[in-house]
N, C-alpha and C. Protein backbone atom coordinates (compact mmCIF):
# COMPACT_ATOMS: atom_id res chain seq x y z
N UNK A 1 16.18 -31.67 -15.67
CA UNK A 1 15.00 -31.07 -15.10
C UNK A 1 14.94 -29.60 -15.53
N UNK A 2 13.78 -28.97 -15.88
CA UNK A 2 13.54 -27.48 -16.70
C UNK A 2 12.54 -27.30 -15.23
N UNK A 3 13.10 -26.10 -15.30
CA UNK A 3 12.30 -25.05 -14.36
C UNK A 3 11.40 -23.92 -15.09
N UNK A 4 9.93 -23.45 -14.76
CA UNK A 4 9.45 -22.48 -15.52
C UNK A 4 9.42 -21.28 -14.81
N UNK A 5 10.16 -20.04 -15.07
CA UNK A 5 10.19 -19.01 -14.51
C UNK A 5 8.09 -18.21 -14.24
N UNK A 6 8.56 -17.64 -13.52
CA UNK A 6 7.00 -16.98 -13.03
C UNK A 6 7.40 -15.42 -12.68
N UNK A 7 6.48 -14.82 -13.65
CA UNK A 7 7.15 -13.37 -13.36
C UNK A 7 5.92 -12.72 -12.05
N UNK A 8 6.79 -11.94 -11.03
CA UNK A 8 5.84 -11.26 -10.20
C UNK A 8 5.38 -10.22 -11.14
N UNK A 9 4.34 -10.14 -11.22
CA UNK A 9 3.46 -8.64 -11.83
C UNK A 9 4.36 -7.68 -11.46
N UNK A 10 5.16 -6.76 -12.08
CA UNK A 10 5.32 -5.73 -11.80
C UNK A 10 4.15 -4.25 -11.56
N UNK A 11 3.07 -4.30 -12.12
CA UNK A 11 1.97 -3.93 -12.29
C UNK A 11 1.51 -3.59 -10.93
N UNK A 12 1.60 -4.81 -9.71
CA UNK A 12 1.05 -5.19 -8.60
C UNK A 12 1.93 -4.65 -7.49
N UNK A 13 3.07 -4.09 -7.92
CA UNK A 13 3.82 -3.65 -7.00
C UNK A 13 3.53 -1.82 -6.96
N UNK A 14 2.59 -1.64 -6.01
CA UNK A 14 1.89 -0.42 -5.71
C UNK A 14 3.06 0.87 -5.50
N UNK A 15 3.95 0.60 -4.82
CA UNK A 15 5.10 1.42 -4.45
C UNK A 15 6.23 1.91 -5.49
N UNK A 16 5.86 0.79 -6.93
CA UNK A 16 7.02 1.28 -7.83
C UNK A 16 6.12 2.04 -8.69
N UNK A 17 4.90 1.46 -8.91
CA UNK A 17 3.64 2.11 -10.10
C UNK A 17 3.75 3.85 -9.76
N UNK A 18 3.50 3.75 -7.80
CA UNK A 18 3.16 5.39 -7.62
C UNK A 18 4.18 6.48 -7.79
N UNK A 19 5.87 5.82 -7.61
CA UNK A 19 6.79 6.06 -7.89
C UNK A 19 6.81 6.59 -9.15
N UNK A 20 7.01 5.77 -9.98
CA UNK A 20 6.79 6.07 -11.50
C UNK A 20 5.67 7.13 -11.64
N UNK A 21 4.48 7.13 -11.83
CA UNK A 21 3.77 7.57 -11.61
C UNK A 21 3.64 9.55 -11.34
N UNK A 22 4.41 9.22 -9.87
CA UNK A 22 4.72 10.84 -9.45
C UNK A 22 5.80 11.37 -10.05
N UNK A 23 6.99 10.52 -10.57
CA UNK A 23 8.07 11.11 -11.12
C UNK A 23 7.25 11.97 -12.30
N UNK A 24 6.49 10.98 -13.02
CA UNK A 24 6.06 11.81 -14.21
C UNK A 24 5.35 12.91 -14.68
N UNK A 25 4.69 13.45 -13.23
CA UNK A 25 4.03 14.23 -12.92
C UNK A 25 4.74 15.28 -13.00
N UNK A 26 6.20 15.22 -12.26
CA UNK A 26 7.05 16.42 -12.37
C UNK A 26 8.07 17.04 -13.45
N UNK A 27 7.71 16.10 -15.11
CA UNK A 27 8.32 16.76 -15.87
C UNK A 27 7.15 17.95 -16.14
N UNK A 28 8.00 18.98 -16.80
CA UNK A 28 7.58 20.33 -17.50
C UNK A 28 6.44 20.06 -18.61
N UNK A 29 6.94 19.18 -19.60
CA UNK A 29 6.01 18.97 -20.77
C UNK A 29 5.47 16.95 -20.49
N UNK A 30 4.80 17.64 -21.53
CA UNK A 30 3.80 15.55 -22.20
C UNK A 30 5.23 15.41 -21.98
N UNK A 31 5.99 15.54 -23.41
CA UNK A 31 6.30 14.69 -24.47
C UNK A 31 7.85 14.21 -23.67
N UNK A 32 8.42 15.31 -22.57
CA UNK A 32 9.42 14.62 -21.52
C UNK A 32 8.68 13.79 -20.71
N UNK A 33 7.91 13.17 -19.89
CA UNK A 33 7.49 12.61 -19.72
C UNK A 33 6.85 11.30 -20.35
N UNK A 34 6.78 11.34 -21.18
CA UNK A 34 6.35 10.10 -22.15
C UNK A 34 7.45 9.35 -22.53
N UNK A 35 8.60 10.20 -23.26
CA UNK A 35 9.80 9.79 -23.55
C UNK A 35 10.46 8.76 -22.09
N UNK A 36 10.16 9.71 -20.90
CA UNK A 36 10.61 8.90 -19.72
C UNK A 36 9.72 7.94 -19.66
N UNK A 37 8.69 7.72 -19.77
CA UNK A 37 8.13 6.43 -19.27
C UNK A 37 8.27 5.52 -20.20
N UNK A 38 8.45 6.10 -21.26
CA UNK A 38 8.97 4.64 -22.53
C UNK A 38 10.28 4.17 -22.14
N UNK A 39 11.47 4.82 -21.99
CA UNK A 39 12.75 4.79 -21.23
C UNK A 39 12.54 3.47 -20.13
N UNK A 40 11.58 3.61 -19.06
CA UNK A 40 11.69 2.89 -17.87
C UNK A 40 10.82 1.83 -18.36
N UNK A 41 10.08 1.57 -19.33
CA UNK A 41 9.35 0.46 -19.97
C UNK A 41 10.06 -0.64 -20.45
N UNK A 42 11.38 0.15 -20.65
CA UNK A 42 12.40 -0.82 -22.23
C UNK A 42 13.13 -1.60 -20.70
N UNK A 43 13.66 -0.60 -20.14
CA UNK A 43 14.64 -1.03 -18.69
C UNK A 43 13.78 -2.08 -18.47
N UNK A 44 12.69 -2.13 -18.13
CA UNK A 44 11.88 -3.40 -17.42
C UNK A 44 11.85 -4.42 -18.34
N UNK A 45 11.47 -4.10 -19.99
CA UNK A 45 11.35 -5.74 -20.52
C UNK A 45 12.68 -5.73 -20.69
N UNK A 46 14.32 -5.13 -21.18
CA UNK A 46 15.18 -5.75 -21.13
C UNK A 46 15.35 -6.45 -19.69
N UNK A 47 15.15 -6.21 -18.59
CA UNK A 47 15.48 -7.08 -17.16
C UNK A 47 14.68 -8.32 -17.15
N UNK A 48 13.28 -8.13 -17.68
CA UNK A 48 12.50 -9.59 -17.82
C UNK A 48 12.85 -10.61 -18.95
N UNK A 49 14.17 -9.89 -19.99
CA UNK A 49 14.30 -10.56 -20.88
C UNK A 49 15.65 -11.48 -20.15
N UNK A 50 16.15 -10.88 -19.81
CA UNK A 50 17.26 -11.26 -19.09
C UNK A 50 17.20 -12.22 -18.01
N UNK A 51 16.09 -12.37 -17.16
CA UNK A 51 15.56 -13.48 -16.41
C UNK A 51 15.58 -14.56 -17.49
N UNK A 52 15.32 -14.51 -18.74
CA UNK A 52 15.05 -15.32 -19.24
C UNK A 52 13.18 -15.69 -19.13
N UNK A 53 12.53 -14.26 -18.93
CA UNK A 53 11.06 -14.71 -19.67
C UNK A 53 11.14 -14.91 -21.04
N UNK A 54 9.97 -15.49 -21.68
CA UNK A 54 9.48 -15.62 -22.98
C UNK A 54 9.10 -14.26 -23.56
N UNK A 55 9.09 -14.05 -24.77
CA UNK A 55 9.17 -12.89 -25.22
C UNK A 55 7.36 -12.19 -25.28
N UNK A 56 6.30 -13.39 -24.95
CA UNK A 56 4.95 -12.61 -24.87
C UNK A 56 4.65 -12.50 -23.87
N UNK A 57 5.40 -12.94 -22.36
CA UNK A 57 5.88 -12.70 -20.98
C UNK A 57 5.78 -10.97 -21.08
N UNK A 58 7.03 -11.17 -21.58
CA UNK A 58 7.29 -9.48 -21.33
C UNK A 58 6.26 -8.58 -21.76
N UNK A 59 6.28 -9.15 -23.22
CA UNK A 59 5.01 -7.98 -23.46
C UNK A 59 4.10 -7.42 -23.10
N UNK A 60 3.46 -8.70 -22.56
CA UNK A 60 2.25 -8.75 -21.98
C UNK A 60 2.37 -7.92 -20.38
N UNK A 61 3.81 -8.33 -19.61
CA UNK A 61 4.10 -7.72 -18.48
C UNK A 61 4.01 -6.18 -18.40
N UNK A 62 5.16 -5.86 -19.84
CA UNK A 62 5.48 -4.46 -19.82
C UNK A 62 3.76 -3.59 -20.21
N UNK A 63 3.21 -4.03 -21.07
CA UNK A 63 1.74 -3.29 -21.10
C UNK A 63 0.75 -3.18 -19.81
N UNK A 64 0.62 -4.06 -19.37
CA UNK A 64 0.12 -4.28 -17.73
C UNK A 64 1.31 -2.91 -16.95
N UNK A 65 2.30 -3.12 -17.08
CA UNK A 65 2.78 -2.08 -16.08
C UNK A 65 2.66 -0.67 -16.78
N UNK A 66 2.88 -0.62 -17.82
CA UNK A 66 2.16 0.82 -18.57
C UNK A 66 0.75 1.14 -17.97
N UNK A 67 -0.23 0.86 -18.28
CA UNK A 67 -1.22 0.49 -17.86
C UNK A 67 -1.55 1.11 -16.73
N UNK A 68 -0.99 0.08 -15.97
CA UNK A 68 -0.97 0.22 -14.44
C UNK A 68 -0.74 2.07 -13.85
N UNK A 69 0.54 2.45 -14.28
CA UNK A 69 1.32 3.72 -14.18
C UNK A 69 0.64 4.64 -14.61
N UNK A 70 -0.06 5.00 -15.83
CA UNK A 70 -0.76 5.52 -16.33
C UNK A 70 -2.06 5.77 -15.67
N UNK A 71 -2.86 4.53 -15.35
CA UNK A 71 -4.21 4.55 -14.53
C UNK A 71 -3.60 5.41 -12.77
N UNK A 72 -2.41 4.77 -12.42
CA UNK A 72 -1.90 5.90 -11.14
C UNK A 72 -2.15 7.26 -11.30
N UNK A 73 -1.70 7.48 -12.51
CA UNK A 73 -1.37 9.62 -12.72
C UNK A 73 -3.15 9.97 -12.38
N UNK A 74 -4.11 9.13 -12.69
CA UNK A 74 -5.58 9.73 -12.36
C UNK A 74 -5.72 9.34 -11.05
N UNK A 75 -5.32 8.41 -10.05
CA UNK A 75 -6.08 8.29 -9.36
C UNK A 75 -5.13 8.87 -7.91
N UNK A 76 -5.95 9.39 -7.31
CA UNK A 76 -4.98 10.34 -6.41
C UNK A 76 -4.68 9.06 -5.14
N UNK A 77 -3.84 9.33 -4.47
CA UNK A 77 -3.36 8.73 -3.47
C UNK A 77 -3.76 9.27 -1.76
N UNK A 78 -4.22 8.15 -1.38
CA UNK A 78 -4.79 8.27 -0.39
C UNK A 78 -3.86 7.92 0.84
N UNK A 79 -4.26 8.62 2.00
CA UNK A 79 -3.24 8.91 3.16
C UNK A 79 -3.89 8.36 4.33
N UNK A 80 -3.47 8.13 5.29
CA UNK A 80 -4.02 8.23 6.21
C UNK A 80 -4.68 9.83 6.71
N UNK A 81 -5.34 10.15 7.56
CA UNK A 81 -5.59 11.30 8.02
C UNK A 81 -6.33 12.39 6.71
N UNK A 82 -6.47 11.61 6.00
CA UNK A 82 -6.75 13.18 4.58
C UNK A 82 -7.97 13.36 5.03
N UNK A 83 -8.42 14.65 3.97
CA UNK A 83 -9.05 15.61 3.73
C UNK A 83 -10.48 14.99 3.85
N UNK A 84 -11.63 15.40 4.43
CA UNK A 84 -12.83 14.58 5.02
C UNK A 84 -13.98 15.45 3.38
């Protein structure tokens, strides 16, 4: 019997995107920052490779979570109680 793995969207997980997201906000330059988010890109498809996804799994995963992280840095985060 074969089982087919199912990857959760990493994309969809709001708390790691904004994470990511704000870290990157607080390097000095672009190009430290970019370097870091390519860094935490590779970490994620080597871990989805390692589940044993398919290799257009990942791809497709890791661009969606780029994506995702990227569209965060514009969109500001909303609080309870903010600014009217």
């Amino acid at each position: 019997m074969t089982a087919v793995l199912l990857a959760f969207p990493r994309c969809r997980d709001v708390a790691f995107v904004r994470r990511h997201a704000d870290h990157l906000l607080s390097f000095s330059s672009p190009a430290s920052a970019e370097r870091y988010l390519q860094q935490q890109l590779r970490i994620q498809a080597q871990a989805m490779a390692r589940k044993g996804l398919r290799p257009w799994v990942v791809d497709y995963e890791v661009k969606a979570l780029e994506v995702a992280i990227r569209a965060a840095l514009y969109h500001p985060q909303v609080s309870p109680g903010g600014a009217a």
